[in-house]
Protein backbone atom coordinates (compact mmCIF):
# COMPACT_ATOMS: atom_id res chain seq x y z
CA UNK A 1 -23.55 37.16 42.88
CA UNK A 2 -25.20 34.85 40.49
CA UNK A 3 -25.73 35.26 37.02
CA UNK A 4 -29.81 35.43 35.42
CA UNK A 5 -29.55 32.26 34.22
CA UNK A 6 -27.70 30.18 37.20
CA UNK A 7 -30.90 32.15 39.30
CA UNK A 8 -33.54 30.67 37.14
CA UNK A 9 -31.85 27.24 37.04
CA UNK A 10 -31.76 27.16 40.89
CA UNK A 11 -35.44 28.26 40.80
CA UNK A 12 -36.66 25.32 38.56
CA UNK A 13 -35.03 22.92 40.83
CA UNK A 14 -36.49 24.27 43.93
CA UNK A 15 -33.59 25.90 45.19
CA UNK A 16 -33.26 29.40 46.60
CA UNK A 17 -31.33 32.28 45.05
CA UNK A 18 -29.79 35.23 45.93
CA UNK A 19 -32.51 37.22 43.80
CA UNK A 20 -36.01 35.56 42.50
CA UNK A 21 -35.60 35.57 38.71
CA UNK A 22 -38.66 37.95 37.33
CA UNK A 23 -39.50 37.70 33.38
CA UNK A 24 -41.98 38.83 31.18
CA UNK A 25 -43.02 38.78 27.27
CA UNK A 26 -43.43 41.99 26.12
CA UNK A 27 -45.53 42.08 22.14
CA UNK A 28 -44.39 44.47 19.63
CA UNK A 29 -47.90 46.02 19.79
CA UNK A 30 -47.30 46.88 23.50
CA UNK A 31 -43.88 48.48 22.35
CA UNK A 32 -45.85 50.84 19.85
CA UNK A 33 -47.81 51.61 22.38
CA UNK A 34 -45.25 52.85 24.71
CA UNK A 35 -42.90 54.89 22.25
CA UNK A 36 -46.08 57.06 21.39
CA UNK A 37 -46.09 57.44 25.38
CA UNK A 38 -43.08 58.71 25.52
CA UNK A 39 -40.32 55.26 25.86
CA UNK A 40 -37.44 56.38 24.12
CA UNK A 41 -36.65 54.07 20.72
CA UNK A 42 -33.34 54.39 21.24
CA UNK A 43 -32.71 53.34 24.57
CA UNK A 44 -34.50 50.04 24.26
CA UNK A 45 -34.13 48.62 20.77
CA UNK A 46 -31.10 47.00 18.96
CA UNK A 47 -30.17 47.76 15.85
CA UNK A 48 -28.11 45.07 13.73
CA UNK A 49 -27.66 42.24 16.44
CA UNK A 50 -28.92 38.96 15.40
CA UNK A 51 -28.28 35.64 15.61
CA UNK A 52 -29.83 33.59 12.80
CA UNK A 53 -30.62 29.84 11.63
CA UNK A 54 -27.40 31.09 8.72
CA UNK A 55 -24.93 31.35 11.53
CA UNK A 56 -24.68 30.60 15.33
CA UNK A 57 -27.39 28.10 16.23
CA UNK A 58 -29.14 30.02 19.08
CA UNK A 59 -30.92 33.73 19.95
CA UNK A 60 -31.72 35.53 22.41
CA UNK A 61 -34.88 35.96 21.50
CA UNK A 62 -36.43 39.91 22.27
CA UNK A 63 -32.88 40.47 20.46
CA UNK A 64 -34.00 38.98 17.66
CA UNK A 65 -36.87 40.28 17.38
CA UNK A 66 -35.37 43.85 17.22
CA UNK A 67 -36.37 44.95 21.14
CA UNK A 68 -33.61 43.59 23.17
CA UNK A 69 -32.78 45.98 26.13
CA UNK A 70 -36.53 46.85 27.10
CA UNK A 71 -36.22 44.05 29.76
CA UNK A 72 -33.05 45.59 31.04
CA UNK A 73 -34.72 48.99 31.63
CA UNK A 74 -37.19 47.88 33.13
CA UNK A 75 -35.31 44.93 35.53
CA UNK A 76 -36.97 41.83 34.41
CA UNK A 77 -35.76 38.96 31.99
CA UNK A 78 -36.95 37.96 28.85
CA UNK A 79 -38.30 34.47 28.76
CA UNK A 80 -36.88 33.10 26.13
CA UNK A 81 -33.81 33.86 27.24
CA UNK A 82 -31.10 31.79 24.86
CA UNK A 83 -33.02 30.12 21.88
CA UNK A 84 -31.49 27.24 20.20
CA UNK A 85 -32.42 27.67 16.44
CA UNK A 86 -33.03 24.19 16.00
CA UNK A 87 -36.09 24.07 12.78
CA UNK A 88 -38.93 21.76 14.23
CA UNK A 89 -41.34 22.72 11.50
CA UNK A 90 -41.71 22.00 7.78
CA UNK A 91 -38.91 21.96 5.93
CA UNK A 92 -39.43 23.25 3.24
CA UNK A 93 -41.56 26.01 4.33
CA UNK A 94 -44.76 27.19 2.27
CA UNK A 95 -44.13 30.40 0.76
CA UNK A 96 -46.04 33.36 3.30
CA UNK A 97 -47.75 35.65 0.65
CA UNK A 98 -51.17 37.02 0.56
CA UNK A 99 -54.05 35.29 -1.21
CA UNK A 100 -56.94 37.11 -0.91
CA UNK A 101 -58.34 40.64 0.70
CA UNK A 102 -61.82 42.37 1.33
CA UNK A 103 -61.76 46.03 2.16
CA UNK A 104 -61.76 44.85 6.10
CA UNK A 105 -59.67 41.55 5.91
CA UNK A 106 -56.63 40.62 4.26
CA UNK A 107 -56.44 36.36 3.54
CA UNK A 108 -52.31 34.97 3.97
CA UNK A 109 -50.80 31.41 3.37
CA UNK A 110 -48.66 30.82 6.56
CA UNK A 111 -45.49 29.00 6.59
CA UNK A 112 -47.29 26.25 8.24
CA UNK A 113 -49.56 25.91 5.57
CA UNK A 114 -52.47 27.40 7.32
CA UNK A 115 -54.71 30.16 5.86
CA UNK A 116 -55.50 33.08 8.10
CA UNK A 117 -57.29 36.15 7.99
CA UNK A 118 -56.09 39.28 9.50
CA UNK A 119 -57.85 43.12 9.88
CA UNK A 120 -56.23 45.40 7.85
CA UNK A 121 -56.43 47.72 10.72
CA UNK A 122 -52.59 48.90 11.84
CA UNK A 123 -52.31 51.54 14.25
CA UNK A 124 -51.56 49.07 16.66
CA UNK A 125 -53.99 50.01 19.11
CA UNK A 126 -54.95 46.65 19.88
CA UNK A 127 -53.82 42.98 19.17
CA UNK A 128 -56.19 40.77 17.13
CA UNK A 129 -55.18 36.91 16.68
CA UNK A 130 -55.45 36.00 12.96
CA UNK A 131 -58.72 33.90 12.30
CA UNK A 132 -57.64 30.93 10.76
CA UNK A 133 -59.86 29.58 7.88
CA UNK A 134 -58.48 26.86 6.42
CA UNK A 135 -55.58 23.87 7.32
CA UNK A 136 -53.02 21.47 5.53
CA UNK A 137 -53.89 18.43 7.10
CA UNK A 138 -57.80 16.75 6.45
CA UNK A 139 -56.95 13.70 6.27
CA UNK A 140 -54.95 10.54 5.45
CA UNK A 141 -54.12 11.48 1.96
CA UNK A 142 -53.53 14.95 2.84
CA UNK A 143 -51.30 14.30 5.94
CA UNK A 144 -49.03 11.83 3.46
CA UNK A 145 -48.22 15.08 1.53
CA UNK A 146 -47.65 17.19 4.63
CA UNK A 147 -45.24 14.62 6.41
CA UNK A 148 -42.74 15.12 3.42
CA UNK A 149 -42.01 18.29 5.13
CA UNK A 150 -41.08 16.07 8.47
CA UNK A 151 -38.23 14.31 7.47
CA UNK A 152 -35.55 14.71 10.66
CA UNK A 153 -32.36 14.24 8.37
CA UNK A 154 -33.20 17.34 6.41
CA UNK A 155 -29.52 19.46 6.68
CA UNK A 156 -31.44 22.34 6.43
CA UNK A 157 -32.77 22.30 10.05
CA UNK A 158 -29.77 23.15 11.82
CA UNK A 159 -27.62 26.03 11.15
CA UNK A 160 -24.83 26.11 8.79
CA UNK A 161 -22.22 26.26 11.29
CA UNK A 162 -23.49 23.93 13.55
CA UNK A 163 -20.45 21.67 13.53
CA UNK A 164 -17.82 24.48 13.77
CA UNK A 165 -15.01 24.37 16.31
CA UNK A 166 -15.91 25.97 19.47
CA UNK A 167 -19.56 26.75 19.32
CA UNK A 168 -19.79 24.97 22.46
CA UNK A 169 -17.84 27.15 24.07
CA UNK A 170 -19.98 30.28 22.99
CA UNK A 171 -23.36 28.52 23.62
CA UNK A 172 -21.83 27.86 27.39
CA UNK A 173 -20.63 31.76 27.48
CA UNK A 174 -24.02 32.98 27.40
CA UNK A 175 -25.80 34.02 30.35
CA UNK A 176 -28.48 36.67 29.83
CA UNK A 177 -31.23 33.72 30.49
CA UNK A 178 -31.75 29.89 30.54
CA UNK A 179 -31.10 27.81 27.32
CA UNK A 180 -33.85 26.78 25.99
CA UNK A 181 -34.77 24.21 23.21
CA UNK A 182 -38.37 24.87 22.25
CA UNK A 183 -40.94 22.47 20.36
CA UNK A 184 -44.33 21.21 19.81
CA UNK A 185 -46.09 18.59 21.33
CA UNK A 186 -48.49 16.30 20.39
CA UNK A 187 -51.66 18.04 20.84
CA UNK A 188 -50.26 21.17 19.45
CA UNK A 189 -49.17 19.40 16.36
CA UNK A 190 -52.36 18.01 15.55
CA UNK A 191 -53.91 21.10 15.76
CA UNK A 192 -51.75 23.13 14.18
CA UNK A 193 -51.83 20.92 11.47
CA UNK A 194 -55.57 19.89 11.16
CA UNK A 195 -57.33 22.54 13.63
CA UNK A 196 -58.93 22.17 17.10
CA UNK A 197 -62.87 20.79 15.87
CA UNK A 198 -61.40 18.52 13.05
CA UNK A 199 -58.01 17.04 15.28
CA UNK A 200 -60.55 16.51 18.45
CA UNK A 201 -63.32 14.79 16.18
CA UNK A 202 -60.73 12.40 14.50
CA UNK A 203 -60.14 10.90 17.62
CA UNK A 204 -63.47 9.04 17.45
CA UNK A 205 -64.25 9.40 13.37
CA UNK A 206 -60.30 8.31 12.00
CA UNK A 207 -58.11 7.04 15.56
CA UNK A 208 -55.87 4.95 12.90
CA UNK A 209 -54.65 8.62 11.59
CA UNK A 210 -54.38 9.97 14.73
CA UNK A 211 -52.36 7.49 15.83
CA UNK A 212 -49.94 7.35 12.95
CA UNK A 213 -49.53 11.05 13.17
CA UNK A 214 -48.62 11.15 16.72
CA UNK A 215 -46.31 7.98 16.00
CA UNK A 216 -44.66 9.94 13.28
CA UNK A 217 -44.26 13.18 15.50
CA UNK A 218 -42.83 11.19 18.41
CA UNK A 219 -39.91 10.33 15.91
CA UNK A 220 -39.43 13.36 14.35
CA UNK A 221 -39.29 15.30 17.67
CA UNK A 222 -36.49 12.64 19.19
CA UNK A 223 -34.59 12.22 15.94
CA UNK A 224 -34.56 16.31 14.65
CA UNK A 225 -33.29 17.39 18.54
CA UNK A 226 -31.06 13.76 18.86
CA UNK A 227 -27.82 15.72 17.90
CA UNK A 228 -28.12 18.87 19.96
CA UNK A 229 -29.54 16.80 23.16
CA UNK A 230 -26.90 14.21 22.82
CA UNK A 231 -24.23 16.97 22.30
CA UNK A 232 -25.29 19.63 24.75
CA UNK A 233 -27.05 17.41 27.28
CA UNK A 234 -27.43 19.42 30.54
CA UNK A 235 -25.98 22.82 29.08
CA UNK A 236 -29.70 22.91 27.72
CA UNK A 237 -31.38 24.30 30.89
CA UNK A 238 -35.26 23.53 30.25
CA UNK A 239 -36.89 22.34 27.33
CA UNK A 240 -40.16 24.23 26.09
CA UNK A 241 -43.11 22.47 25.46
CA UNK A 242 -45.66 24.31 23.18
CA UNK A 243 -48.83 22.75 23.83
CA UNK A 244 -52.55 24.90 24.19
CA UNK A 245 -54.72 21.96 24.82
CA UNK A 246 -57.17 23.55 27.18
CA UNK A 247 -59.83 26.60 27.10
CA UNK A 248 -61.04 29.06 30.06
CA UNK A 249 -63.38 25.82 30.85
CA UNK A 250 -60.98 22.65 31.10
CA UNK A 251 -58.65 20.99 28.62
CA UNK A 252 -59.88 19.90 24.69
CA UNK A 253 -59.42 16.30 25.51
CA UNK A 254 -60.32 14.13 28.77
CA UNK A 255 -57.53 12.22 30.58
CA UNK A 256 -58.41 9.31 29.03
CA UNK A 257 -57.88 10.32 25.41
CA UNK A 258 -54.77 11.95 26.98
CA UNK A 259 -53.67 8.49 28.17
CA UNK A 260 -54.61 6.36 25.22
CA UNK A 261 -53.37 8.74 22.53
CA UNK A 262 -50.73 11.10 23.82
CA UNK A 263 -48.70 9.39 27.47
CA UNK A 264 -46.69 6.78 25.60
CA UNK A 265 -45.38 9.14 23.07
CA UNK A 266 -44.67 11.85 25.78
CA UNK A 267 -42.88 9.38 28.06
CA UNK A 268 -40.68 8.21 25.67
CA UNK A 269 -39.68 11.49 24.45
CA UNK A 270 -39.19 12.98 27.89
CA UNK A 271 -37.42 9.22 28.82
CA UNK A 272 -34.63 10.28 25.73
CA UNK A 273 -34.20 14.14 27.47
CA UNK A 274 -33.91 12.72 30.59
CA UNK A 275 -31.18 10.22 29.68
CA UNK A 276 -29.08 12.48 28.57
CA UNK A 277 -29.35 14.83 31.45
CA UNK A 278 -32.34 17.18 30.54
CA UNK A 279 -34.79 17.18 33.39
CA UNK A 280 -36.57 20.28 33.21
CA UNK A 281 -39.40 19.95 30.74
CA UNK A 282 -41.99 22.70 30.92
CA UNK A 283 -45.30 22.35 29.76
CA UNK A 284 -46.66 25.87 27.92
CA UNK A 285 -50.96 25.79 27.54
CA UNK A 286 -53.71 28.55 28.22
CA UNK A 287 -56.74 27.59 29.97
CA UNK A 288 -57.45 25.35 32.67
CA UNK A 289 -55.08 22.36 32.95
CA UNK A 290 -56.52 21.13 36.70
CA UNK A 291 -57.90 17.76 35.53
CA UNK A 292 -54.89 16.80 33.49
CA UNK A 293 -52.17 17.92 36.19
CA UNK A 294 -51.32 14.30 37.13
CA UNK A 295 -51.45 12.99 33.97
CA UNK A 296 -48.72 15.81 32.22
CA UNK A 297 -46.89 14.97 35.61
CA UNK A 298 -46.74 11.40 34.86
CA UNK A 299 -45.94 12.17 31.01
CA UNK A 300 -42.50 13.92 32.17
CA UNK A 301 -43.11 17.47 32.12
CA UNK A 302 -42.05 19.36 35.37
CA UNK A 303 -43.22 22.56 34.92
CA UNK A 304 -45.91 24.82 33.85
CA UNK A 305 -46.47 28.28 32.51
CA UNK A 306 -48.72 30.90 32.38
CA UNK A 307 -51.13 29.44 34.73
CA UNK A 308 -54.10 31.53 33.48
CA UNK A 309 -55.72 33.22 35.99
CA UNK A 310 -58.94 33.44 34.48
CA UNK A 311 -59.32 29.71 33.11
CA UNK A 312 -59.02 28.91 37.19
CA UNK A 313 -55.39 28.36 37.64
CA UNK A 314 -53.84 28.71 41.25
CA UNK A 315 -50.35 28.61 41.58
CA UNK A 316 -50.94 28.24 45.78
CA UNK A 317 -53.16 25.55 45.13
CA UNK A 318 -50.90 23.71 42.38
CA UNK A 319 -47.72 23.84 45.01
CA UNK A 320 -50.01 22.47 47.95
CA UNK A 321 -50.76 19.86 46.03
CA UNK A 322 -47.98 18.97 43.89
CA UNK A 323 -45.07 20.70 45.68
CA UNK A 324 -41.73 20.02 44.11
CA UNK A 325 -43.23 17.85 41.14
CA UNK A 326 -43.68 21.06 39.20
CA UNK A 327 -41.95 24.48 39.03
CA UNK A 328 -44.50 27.20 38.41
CA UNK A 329 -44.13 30.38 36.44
CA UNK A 330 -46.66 33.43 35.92
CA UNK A 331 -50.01 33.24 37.44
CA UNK A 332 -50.23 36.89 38.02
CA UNK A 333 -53.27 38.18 36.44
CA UNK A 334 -52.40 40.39 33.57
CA UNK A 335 -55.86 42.25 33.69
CA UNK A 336 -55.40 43.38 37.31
CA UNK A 337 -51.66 44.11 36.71
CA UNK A 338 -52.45 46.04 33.91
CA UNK A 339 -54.69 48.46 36.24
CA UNK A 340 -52.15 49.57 38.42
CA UNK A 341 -52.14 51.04 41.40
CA UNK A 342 -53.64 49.32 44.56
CA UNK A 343 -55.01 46.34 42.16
CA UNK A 344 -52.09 45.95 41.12
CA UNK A 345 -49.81 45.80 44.56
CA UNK A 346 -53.28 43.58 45.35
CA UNK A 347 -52.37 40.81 43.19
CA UNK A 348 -48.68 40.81 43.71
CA UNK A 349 -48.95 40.65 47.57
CA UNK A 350 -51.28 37.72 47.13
CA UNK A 351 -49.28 35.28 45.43
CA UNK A 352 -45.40 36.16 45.27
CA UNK A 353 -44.08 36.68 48.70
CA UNK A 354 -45.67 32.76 49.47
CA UNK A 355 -44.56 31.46 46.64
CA UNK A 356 -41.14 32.71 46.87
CA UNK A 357 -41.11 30.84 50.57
CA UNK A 358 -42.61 27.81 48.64
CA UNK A 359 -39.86 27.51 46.35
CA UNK A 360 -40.23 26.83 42.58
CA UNK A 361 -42.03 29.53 41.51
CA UNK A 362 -41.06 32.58 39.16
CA UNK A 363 -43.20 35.73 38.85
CA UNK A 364 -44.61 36.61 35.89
CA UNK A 365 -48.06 37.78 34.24
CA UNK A 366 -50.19 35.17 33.10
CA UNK A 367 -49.27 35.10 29.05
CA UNK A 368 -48.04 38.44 27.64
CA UNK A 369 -47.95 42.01 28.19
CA UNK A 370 -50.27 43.15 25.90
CA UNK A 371 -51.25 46.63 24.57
CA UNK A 372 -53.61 47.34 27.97
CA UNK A 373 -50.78 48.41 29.87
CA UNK A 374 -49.85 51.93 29.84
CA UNK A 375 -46.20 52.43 29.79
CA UNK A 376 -46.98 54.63 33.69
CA UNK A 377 -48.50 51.26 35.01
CA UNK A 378 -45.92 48.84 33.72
CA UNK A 379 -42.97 51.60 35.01
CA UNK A 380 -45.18 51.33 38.77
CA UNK A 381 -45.38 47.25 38.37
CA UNK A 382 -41.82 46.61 37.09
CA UNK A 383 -40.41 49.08 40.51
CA UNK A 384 -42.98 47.32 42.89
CA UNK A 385 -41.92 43.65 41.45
CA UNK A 386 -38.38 44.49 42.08
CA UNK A 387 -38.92 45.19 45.59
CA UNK A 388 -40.96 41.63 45.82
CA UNK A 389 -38.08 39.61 43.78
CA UNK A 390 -35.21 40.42 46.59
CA UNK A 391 -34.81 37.55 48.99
């Protein structure tokens, strides 16, 4: 029988395995929800086990985050699978703290340097996404101060016992998921860094910055991963690609700024993973990615996730098209999973048995399981998914 991760490696290179891999994110709100529902704490958190940037050099992720065995109740895999803890961000970080509150909102300096505003609201009935109000980077003089925190030879970014005998051999013992090495790319940088209006409008207004900023990102991405790529090669399973450059209505950039600005650098980081053995590059963005498919084909990546359901994504249509150029994974829409029942069964029939006969394609809802599904309807999805996932 093969392990969860040799499963989803077989799956991303459109091979069949003995079980279709099934993962999910689960939030912390969700969680919340379903202890006060009645999921025993006890049986599905971990007290105690992590592994941190001060030690071992990867995580399995819901571990870390304190909610490790909810995925083995319930069947599926976590995503995320085995992390490595490589630091792709500033270095150093800003100092989180808050800065400011109203009696509604509460102001807070990320780590990236952003400003956000959250509700003070807690009961974790819903999830809100933090309004961000302010960002590091405005322009040139500002990004020459921010790119002090890029420097690739800063020790700090890899864990202390990085060069310790045998962590090879531990890295390779670990099965629960795929290896993953997770970063940003080039549009998510930029707008990160300067946000969506201002990074889209410098384009046109300041290209020269633009262009040195993607420059400078190209080589800090190739040179901050060189040593784990060129020591781990294809022990890394896929790499993840943090992008969101699209909305419910197309992408935030037309294929030709995507050519002009972005291909070159993508190739030639995707050219350095795939010379050392790293051919699965997935490409992670909401909304509707349709009119860039072939170019983020021809920039390297060979796989996308969550396929948003409602921002027009189609899984069948993506695989009739583009067959084995792309693994695909989620596309089931959250909002009719989270309904149950016959709605539910309704939009697992329609996609996963076909896609499991198309190869290259692992279930999963389209983002996140947020806080609209009762713990009854994800119990009801999670059984009738199992069923679906046995070849």
């Amino acid at each position: 029988m093969s392990t969860n991760r040799e499963r989803f490696k077989q799956v991303i290179h459109h091979k069949k395995p003995d079980v279709l891999p099934w993962i999910e994110i689960i939030f912390e709100e969700t969680l919340m929800r379903w202890f006060r529902e009645g999921l025993p704490a006890d049986e599905v958190t971990v007290i105690g086990y992590e592994i941190g940037r001060g030690g071992t050099f990867f995580t399995n992720w819901p571990i870390f985050k304190g909610f490790g065995k909810i995925y083995d109740r319930f069947g599926c895999q976590s995503f995320f699978g085995c992390m490595l803890l490589i630091d792709v961000g500033p270095v150093p970080r800003f100092k989180q703290r808050k800065i400011g509150e109203t009696e509604k909102h509460a102001d807070y300096l990320t780590e990236t340097g952003a400003i956000v505003r959250r509700p003070k609201r807690a009961d974790f009935e819903f999830y809100a996404m933090p309004q961000f109000i302010e960002f590091p980077v405005k322009d040139k003089k500002t990004w020459e101060e921010y790119k002090k925190r890029l420097n690739p030879e800063d020790p700090r970014r890899y864990p202390k016992d990085w060069e310790t005998e045998g962590y090879i051999d531990l890295f390779e013992s670990y099965h629960k998921g795929p290896t993953l090495l997770r970063f940003n790319g080039f549009y998510g940088f930029g707008a990160e860094l300067m946000s969506i209006p201002r990074f889209v409008t410098a384009f046109y207004k300041d290209p020269e910055l633009i262009h040195e900023m993607l420059e400078h990102w190209e080589y800090f991405t190739i040179e901050t991963i060189r040593e784990a790529v060129e020591t781990l090669k294809d022990r890394i399973d896929v790499i993840y690609w943090w992008e969101d450059l699209a909305e419910r209505h197309g992408p935030c950039i037309s294929p030709k700024l995507f050519r002009e600005f972005f291909l070159p650098h993508y190739k030639r980081v995707t050219g350095f993973l795939k010379k050392n053995g790293i051919d699965r590059i997935m490409f992670d963005s909401d909304g509707n990615l349709n009119p860039l498919l072939d170019e983020i084909i021809e920039a390297g990546s060979t796989g996308l996730w969550p396929l948003e359901v409602n921002a027009g994504m189609d899984a069948l249509e993506i695989k009739q098209k583009y067959g084995d150029k792309l693994f695909l994974i989620g596309n089931l829409d959250k909002r009719e999973l989270a309904k149950g029942g016959e709605a539910m069964r309704k939009e697992v029939d329609s996609k996963v048995p076909i896609l499991k006969e198309m190869g290259g394609y692992i279930p999963s809802a389209d983002h996140v399981i947020h806080v609209e599904f009762s713990l009854e309807h994800f119990r009801e999805y999670s059984e009738y998914m199992k069923k679906s996932c046995i070849i």
